[in-house]
C-alpha atoms as a PDB file:
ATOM      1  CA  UNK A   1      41.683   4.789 -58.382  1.00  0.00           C
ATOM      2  CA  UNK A   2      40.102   7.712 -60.019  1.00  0.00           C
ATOM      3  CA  UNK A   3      41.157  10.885 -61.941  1.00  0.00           C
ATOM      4  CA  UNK A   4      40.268  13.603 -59.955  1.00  0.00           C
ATOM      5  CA  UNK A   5      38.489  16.830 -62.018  1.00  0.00           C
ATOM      6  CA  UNK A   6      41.797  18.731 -62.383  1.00  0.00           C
ATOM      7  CA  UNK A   7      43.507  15.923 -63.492  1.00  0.00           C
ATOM      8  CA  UNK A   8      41.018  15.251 -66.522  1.00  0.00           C
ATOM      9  CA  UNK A   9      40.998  18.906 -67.131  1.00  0.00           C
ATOM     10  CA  UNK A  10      45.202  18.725 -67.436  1.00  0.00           C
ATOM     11  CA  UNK A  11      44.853  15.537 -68.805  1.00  0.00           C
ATOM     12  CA  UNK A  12      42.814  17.181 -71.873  1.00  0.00           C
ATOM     13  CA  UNK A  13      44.665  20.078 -72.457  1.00  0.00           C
ATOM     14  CA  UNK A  14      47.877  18.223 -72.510  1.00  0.00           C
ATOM     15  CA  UNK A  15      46.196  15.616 -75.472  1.00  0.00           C
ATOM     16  CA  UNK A  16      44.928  19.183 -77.169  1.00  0.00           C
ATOM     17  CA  UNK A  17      48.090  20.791 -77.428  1.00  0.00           C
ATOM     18  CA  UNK A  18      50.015  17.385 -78.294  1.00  0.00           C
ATOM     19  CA  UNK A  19      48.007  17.366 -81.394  1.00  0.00           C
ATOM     20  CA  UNK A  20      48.017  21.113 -82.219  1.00  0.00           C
ATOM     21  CA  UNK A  21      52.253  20.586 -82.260  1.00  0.00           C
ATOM     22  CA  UNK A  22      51.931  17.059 -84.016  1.00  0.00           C
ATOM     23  CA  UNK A  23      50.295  19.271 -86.780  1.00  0.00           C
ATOM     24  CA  UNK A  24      52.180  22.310 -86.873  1.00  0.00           C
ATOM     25  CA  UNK A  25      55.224  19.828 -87.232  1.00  0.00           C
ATOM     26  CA  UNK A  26      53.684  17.902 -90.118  1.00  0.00           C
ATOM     27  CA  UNK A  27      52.918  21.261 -92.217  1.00  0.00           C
ATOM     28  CA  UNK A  28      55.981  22.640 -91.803  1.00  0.00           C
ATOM     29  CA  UNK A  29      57.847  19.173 -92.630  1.00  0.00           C
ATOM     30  CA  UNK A  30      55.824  19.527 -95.719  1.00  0.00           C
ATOM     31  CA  UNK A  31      56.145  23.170 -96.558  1.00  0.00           C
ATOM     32  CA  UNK A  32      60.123  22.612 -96.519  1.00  0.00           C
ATOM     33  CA  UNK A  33      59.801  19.457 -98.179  1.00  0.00           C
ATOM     34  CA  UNK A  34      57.580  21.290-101.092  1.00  0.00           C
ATOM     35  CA  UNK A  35      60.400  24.003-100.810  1.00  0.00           C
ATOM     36  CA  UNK A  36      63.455  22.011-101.419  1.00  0.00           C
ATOM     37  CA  UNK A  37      61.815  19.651-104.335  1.00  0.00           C
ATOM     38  CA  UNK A  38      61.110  23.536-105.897  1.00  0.00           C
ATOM     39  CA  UNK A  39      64.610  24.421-105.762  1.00  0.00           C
ATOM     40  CA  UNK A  40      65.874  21.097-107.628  1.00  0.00           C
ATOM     41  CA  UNK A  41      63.277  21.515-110.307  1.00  0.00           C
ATOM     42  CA  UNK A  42      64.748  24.800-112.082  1.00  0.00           C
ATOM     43  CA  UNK A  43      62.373  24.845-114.697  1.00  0.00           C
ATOM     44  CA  UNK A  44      61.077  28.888-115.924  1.00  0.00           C
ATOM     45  CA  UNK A  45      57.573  28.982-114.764  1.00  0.00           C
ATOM     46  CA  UNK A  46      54.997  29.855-117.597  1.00  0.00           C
ATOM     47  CA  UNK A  47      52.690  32.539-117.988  1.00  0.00           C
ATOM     48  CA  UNK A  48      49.025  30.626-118.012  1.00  0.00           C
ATOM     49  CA  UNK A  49      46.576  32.811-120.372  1.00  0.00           C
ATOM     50  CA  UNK A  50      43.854  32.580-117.723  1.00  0.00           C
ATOM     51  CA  UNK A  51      41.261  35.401-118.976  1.00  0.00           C
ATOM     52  CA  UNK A  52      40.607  34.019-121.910  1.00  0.00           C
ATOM     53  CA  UNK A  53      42.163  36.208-124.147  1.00  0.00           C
ATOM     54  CA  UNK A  54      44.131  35.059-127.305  1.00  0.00           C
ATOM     55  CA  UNK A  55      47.309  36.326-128.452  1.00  0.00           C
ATOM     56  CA  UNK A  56      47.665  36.964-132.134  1.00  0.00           C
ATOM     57  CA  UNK A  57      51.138  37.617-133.913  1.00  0.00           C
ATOM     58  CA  UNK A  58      51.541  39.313-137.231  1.00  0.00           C
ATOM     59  CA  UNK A  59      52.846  37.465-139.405  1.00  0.00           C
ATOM     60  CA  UNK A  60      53.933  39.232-142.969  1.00  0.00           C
END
């Protein structure tokens, strides 16, 4: 018994959007994962220097 045209063509767009929704389901599961391990970590976030600049204090 063989798949008729139609039914590969189905066939293949079913298996295409299976996968697009297996990973749209794994990023989010990740983003909110990321999210909630952010909000137990309440550490201030620091200012990088990333131009290479230097700060200089006065000291008297």
């Amino acid at each position: 018994m063989s798949m008729k045209v139609y039914d590969k063509e189905m066939y293949s767009k079913q298996e295409s959007l299976k996968t697009t929704v297996v990973f749209i389901i794994v990023f989010l599961l990740g983003f909110f994962a990321g999210y909630i391990t952010k909000s137990f970590t309440n550490e201030p976030v620091k200012e990088n220097n990333t131009n290479s600049t230097y700060v200089v204090d006065n000291k008297v």
